[in-house]
Protein backbone atom coordinates (compact mmCIF):
# COMPACT_ATOMS: atom_id res chain seq x y z
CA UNK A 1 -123.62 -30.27 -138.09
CA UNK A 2 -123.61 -27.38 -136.20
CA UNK A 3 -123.84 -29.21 -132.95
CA UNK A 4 -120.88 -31.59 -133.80
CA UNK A 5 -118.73 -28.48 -134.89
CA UNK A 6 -119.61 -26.43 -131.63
CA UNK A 7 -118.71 -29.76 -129.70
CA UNK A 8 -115.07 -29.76 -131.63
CA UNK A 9 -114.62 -26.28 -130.26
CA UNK A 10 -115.54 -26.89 -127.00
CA UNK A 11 -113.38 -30.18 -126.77
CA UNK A 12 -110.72 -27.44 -128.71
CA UNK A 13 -110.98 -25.17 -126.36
CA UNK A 14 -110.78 -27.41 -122.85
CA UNK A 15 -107.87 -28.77 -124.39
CA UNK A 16 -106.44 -25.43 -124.73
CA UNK A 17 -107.02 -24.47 -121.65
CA UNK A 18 -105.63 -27.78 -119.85
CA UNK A 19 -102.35 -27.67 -121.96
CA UNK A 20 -101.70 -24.22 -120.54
CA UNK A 21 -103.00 -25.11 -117.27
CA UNK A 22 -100.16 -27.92 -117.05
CA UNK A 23 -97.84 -25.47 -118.80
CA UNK A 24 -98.14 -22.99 -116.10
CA UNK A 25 -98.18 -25.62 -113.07
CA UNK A 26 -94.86 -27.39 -114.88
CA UNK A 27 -93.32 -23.67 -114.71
CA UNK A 28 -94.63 -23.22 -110.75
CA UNK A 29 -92.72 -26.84 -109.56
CA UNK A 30 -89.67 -25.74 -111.44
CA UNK A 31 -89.63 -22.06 -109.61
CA UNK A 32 -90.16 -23.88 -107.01
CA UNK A 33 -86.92 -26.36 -107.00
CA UNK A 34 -85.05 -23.86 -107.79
CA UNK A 35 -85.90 -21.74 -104.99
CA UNK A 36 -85.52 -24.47 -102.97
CA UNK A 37 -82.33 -24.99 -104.06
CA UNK A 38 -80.84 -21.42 -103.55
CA UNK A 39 -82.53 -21.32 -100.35
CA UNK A 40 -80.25 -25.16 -99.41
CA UNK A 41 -77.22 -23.14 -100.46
CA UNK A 42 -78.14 -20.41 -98.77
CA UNK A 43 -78.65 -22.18 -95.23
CA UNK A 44 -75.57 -24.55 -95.99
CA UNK A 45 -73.37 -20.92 -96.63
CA UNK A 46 -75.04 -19.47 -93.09
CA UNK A 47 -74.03 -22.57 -91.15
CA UNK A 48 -70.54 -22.51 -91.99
CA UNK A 49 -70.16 -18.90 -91.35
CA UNK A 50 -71.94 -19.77 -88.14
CA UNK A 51 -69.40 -22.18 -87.23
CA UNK A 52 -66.58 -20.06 -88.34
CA UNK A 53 -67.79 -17.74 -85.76
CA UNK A 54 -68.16 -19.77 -83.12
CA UNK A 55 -64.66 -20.66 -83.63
CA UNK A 56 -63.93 -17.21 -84.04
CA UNK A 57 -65.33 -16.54 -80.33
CA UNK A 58 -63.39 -19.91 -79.43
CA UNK A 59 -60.05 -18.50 -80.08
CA UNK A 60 -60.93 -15.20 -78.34
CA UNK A 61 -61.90 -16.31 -75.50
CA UNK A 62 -58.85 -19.02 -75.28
CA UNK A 63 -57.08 -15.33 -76.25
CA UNK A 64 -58.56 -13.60 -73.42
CA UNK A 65 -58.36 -15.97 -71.16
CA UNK A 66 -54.71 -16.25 -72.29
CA UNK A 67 -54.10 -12.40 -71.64
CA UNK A 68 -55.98 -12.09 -68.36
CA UNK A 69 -53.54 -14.91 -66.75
CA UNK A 70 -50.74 -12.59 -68.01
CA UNK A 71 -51.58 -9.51 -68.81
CA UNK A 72 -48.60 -7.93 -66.97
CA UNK A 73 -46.10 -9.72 -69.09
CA UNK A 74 -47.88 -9.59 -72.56
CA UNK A 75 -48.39 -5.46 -71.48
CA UNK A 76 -44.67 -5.02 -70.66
CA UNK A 77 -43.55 -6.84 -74.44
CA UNK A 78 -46.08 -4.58 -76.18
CA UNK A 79 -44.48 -1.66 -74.58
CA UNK A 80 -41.19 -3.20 -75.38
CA UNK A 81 -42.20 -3.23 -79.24
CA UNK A 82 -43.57 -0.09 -79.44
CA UNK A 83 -40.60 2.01 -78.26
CA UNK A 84 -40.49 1.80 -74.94
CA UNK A 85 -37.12 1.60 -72.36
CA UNK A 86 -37.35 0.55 -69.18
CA UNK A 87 -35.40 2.67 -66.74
């Protein structure tokens, strides 16, 4: 009797034991997609900024480009706005 009890416990116990085994695994894959999610977002968030930048530096060098062919001219309308008369 006493060895068929001890045997119940034992199967009792490793069943124990394996349901929070799988328990804790289960809660390790789902930390896991989730993190892998955020971390998708995360990269898909960086590239676009990444491209809005490089469209950014795009326009300023187009810009620059722009003002170094006629810098005279775009200096003289600046002055123009801001007050100034030529003589």
């Amino acid at each position: 009797m006493q060895n068929e009890e001890k045997r119940k416990r034992i199967i009792a116990g490793v069943t124990v034991a394996g349901i929070i085994l799988i328990v804790i695994l289960f809660a390790v894959v789902i930390y896991q997609i989730i993190d892998i999610c955020v971390l998708k977002a995360r990269r898909d968030r960086l590239q676009s900024e990444y491209e809005s930048i490089l469209a950014q530096i795009e326009e300023g060098s187009d810009w620059l480009e722009n003002y170094e062919l006629n810098k005279d001219e775009i200096l003289y309308i600046l002055a123009l706005q801001h007050g100034y008369r030529p003589a």
